[in-house]
Protein backbone atom coordinates (compact mmCIF):
# COMPACT_ATOMS: atom_id res chain seq x y z
CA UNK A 1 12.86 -28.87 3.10
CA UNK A 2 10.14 -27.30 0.80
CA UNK A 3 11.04 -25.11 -2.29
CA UNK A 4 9.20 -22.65 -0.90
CA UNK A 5 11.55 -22.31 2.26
CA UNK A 6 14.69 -23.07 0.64
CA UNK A 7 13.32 -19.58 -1.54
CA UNK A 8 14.49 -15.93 -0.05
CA UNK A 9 12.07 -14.26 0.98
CA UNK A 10 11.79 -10.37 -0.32
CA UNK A 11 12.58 -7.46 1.39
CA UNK A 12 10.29 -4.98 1.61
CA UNK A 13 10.12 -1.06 2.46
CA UNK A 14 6.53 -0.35 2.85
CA UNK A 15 5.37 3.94 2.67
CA UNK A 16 2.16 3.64 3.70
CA UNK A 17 -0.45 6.77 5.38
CA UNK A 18 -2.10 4.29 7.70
CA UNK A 19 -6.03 3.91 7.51
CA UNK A 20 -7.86 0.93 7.64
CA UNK A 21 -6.62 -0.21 4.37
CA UNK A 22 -3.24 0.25 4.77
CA UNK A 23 -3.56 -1.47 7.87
CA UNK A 24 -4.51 -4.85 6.31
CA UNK A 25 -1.69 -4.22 4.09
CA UNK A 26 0.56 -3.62 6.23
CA UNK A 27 -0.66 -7.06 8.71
CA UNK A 28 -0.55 -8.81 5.20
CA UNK A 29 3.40 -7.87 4.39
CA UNK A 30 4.50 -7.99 8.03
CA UNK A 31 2.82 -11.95 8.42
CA UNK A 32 3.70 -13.46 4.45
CA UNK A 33 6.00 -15.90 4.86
CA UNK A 34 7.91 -14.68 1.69
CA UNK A 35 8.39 -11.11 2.86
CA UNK A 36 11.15 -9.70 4.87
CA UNK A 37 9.35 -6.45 5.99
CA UNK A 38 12.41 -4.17 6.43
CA UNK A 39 11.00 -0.64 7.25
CA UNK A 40 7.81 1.25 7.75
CA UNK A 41 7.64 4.45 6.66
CA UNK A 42 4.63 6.82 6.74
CA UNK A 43 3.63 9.78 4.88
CA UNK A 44 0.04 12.08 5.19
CA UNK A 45 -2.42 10.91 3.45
CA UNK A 46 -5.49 9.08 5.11
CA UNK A 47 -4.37 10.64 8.45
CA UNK A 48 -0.77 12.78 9.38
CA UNK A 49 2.34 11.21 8.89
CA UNK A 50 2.24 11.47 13.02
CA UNK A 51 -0.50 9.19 13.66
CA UNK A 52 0.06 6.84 10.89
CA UNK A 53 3.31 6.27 12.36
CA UNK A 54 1.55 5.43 15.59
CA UNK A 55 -0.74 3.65 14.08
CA UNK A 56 1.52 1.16 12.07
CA UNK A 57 3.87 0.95 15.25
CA UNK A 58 0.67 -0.39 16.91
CA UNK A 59 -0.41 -2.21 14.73
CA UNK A 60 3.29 -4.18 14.47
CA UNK A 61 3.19 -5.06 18.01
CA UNK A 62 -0.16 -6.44 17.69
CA UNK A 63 1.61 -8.91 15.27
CA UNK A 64 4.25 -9.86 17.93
CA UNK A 65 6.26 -7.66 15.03
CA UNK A 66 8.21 -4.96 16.97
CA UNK A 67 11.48 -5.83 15.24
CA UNK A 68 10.25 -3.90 11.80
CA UNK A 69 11.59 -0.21 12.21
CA UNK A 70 8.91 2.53 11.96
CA UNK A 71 10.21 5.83 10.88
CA UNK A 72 8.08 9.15 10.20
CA UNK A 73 8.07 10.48 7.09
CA UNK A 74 6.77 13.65 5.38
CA UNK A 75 3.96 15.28 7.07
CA UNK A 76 3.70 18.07 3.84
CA UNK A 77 3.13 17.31 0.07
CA UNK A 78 5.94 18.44 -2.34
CA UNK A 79 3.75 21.62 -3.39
CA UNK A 80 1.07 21.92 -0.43
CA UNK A 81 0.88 21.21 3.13
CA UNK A 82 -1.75 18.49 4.67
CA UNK A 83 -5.19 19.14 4.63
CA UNK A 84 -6.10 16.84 7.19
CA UNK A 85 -6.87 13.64 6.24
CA UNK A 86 -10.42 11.76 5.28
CA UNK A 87 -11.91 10.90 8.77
CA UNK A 88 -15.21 10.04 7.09
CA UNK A 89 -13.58 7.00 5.16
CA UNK A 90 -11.03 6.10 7.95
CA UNK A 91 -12.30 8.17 11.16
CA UNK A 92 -10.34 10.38 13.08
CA UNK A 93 -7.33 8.48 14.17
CA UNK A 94 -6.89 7.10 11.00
CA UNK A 95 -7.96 3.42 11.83
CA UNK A 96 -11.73 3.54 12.31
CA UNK A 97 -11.64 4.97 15.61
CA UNK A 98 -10.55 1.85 16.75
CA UNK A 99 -8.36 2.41 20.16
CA UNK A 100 -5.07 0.02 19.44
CA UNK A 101 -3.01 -0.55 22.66
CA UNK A 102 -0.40 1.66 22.63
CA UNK A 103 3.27 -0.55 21.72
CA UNK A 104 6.24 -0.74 24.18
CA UNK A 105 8.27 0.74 21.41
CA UNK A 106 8.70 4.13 19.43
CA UNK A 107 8.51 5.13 15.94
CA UNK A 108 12.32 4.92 14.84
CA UNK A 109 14.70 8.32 15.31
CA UNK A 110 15.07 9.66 11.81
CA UNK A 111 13.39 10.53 8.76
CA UNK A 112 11.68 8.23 6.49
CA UNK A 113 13.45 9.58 3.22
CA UNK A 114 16.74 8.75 4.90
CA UNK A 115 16.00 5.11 6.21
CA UNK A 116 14.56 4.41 2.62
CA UNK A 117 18.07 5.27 1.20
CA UNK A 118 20.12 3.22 3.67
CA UNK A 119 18.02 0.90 3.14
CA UNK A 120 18.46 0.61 -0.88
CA UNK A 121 22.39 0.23 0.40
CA UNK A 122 22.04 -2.51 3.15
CA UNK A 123 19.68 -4.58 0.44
CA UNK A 124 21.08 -3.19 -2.55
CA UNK A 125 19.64 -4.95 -5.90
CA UNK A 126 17.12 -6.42 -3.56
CA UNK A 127 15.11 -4.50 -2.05
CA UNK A 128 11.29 -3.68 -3.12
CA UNK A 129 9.68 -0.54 -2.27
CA UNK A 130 5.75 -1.21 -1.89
CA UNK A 131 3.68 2.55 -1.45
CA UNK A 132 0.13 2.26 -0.77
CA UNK A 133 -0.17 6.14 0.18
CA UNK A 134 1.06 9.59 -1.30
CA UNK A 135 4.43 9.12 -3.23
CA UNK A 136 5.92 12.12 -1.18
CA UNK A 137 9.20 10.32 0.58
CA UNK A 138 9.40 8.60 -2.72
CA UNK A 139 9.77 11.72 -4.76
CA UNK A 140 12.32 13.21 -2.04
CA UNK A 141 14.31 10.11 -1.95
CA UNK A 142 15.01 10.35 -5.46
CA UNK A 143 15.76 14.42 -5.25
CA UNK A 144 18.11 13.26 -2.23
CA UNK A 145 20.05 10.48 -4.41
CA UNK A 146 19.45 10.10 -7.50
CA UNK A 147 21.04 7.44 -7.90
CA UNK A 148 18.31 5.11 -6.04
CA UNK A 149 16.80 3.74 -8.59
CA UNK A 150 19.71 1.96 -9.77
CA UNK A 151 19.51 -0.58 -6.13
CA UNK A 152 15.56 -1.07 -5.83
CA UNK A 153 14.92 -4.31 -7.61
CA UNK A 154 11.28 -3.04 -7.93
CA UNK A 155 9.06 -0.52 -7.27
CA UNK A 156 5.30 -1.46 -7.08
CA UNK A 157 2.36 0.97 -5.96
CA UNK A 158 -1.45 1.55 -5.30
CA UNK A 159 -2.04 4.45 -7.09
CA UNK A 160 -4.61 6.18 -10.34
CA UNK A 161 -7.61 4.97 -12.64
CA UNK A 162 -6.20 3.69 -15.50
CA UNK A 163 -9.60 3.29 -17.14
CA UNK A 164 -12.39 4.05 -14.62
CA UNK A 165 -13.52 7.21 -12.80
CA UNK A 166 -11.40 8.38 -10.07
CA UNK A 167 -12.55 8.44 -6.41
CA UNK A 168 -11.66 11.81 -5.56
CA UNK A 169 -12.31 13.66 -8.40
CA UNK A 170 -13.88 12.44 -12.18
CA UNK A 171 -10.48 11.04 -13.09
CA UNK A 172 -8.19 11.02 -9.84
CA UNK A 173 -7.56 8.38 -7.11
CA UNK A 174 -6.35 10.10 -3.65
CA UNK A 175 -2.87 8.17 -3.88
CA UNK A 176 -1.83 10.52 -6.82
CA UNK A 177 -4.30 13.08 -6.33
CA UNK A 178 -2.77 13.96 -2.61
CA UNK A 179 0.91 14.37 -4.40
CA UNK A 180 0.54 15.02 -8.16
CA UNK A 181 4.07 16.45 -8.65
CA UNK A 182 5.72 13.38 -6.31
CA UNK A 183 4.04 10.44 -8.14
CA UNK A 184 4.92 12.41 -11.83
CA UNK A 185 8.93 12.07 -10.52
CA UNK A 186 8.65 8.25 -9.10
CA UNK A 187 7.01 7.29 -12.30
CA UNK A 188 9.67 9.16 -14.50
CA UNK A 189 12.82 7.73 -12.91
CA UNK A 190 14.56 4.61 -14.08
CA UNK A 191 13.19 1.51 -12.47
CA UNK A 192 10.65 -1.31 -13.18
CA UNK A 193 7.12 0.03 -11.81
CA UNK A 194 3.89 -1.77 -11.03
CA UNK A 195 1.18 0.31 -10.88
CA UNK A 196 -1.83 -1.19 -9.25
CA UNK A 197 -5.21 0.91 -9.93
CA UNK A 198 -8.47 1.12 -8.93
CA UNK A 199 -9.19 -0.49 -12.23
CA UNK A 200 -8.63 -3.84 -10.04
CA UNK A 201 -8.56 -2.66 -6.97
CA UNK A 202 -12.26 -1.99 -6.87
CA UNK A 203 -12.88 -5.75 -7.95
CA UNK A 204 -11.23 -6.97 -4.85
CA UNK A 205 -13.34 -6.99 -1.29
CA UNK A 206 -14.03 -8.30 1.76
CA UNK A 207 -17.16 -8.56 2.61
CA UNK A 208 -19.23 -9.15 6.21
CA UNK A 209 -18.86 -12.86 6.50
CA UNK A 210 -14.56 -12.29 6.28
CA UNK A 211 -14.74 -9.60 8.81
CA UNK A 212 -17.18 -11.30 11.44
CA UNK A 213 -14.71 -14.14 10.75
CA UNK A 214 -11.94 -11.54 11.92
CA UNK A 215 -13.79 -10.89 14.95
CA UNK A 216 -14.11 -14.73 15.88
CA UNK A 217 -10.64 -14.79 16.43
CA UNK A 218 -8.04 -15.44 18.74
CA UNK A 219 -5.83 -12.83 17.90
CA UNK A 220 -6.13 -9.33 19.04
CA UNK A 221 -4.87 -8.16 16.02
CA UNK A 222 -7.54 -9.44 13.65
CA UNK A 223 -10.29 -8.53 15.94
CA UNK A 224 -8.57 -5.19 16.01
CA UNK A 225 -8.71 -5.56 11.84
CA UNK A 226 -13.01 -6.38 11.89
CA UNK A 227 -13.34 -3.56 14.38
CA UNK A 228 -11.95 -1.27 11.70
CA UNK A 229 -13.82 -2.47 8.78
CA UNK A 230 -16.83 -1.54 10.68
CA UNK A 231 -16.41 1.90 9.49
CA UNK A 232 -14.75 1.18 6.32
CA UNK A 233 -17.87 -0.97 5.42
CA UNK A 234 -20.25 2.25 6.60
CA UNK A 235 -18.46 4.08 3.85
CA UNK A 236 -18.56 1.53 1.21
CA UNK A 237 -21.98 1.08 1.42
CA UNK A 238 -23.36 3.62 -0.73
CA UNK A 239 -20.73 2.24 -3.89
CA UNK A 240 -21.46 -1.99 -3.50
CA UNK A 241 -25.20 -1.12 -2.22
CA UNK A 242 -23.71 -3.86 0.67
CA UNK A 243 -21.73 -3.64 3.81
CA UNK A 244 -18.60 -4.44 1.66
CA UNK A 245 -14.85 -2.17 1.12
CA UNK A 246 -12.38 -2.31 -1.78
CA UNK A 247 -9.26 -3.29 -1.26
CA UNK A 248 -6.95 -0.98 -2.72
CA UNK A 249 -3.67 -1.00 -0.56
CA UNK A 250 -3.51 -4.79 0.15
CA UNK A 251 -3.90 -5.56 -3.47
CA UNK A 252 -0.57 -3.65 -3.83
CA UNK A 253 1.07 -5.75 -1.35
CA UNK A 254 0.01 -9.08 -2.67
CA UNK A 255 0.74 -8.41 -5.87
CA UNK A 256 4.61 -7.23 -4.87
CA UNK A 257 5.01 -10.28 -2.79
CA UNK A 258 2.87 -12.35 -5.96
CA UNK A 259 0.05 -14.00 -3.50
CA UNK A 260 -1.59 -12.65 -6.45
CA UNK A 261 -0.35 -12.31 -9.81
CA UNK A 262 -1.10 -10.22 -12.98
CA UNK A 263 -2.56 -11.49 -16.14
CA UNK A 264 -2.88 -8.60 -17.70
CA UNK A 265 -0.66 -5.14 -17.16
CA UNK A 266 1.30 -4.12 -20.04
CA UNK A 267 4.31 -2.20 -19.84
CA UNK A 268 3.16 1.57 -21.26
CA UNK A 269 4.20 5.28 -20.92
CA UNK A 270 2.53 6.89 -17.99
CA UNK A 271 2.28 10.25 -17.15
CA UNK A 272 0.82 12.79 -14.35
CA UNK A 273 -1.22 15.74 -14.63
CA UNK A 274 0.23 18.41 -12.63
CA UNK A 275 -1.80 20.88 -13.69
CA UNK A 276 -4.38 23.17 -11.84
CA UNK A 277 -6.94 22.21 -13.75
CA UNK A 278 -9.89 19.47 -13.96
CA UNK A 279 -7.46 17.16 -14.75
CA UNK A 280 -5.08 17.38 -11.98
CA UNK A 281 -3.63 14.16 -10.33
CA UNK A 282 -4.71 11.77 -12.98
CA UNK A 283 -2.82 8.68 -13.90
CA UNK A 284 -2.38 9.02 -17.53
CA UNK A 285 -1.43 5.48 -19.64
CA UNK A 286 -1.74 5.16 -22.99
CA UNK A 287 -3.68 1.53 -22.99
CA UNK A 288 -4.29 2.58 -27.02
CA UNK A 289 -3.60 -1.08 -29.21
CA UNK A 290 -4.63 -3.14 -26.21
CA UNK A 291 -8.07 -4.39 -27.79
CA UNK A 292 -6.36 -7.56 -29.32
CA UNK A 293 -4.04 -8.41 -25.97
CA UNK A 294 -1.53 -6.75 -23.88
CA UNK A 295 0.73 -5.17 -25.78
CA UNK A 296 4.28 -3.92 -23.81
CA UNK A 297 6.00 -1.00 -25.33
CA UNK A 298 9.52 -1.30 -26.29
CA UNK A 299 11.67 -0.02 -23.17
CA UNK A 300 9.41 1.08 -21.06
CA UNK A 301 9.74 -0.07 -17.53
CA UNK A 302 6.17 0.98 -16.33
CA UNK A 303 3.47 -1.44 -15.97
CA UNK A 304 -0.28 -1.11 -15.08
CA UNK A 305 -2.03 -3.71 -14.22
CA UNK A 306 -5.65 -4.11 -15.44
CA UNK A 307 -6.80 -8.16 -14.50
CA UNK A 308 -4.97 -10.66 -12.12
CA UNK A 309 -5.35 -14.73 -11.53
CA UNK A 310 -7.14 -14.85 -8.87
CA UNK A 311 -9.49 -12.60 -6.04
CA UNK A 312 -7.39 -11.42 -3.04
CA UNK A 313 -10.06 -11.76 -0.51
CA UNK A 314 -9.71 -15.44 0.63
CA UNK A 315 -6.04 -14.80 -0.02
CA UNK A 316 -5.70 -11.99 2.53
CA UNK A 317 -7.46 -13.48 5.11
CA UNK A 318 -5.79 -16.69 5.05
CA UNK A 319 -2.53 -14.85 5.60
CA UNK A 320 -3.04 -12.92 8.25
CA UNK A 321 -5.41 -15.24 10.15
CA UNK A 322 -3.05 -18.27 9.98
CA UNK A 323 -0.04 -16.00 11.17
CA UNK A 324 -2.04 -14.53 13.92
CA UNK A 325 -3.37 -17.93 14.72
CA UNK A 326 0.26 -18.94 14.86
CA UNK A 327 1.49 -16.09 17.15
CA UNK A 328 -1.53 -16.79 19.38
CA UNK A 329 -0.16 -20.75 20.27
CA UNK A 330 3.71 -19.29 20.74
CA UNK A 331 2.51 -16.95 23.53
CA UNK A 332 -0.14 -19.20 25.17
């Protein structure tokens, strides 16, 4: 038997507001062979909390994964309601309009703030908490029990420009910029935090030859994955000057599982704007004394990642294609 299967693999609660990036995230955690996807929940963001449960329920049983629970959670941000979503990036239905058949199974009774915290008990010291959307269940998780933090082993999440523009406004991504006031509490509380920003996020595509590659397929569920980029790529075109998307959400997922790894994210205060003004919803780390080499800051359990080992591309793809392959030959 190989180390690698003698080694535990980790659980994982995914939040996720599932558009076409999310998706791949969410086919990359439910098909790594060292993740034990626990829960799904959802929050607005990309789309409603409604269809993004739908959508990742979908999704699941595309990947011959019905046995991960999905479980709505907060349609509303801590201070506004939803505004509706960003069909131009990930069209109307939240996964590029693509039509997924509908799963034999429903979205889990419940609330996703509750599931979270049973959760944190049933996998207690264990269990990792990946976000790649609005940190809304997050923040009312910890306003539920405060004592959470103290039985997530790890908390890691796509979220703010640590360094480069934002991509909503001059200096806010939409992870933080959707829930200012949620990501400011998750950040605050006491547990070890990975932020992953579009500082590497934006490094990190796929391109047209991976997602014709996705249509070649076997498996439904890639196809179903190229289908989406189609629009994602329509998008992207006007930033890469190529048919071409970041990959925000599934860098977050990678690195949590460590398909990739970090070389450089020091451990540094981080704060939120929550103000009304320009500056609203940006990530604020102070990176000062970094010139000479990452520097960590004594006691802080906050870390933003700025470089990692390797791209996540051919990574990604190799995961979910060689799963998919996989569940293709078990059903033929």
């Amino acid at each position: 038997m190989t180390t690698e299967q003698n080694t535990p693999r980790i659980p994982v609660f995914l939040d996720c507001d599932t558009g076409i990036d999310d998706s791949l995230a969410l086919s990359y955690l439910a098909t790594s062979p060292q993740v034990h996807l626990v829960g799904v929940g959802t929050v607005s963001g990309n789309t409603s909390a409604e269809q993004a449960a739908s959508n990742s329920l979908n999704l699941l049983a595309m990947l011959g994964r019905e046995d991960v629970p999905v479980i709505q959670g907060s349609r509303d941000h801590l201070t506004h309601a939803f505004d509706g979503g960003v069909p131009e990036i990930h069209g109307y239905n939240g996964v590029g309009d693509v039509e997924l058949p509908t799963a034999s199974g429903s979205v889990t009774v419940g609330n996703a703030v509750d599931a979270l915290i049973e959760l944190s008990h049933q996998y207690a010291g264990e269990l990792h908490i990946v976000t790649v959307g609005p940190l809304t269940n997050i923040a009312l998780a910890l306003r539920q029990d405060p004592t959470l933090p103290s039985r997530v082993r790890h908390l890691t999440t796509m979220g703010g420009a640590a360094l480069v523009p934002g991509n909503v406004t001059a200096v806010a991504e939409a992870n933080i910029w959707n829930d200012p006031e949620a990501a400011a509490e998750a950040f605050a509380a006491d547990w070890d935090v990975t932020i992953v920003p579009l500082d590497v996020t934006l490094e990190n595509t796929l391109d047209e030859d991976d997602r014709h590659r996705l249509l070649a397929s076997e498996s439904p569920a890639a196809q179903a994955l190229g289908k989406m980029l189609d629009h994602y790529f329509d998008f992207y075109l006007s930033l890469y000057g190529k048919r071409s998307c970041a990959l925000h959400d599934p860098l977050a997922a990678a690195i949590a599982d460590r398909g990739v790894n970090p070389t450089v994210a020091p451990r540094v205060p981080v704060t939120v704007d929550t103000t009304d003004g320009p500056g609203r919803g940006q990530l604020i780390a102070d990176l000062r004394g970094q010139r000479l080499g990452s520097v960590d800051h004594d006691g802080v359990r906050t870390r933003v990642v700025l470089a990692t080992d390797r791209p996540l591309g051919p990574h990604l793809l190799n995961t979910i294609m060689s799963s998919t392959a996989h569940l293709q030959e078990s059903a033929a």
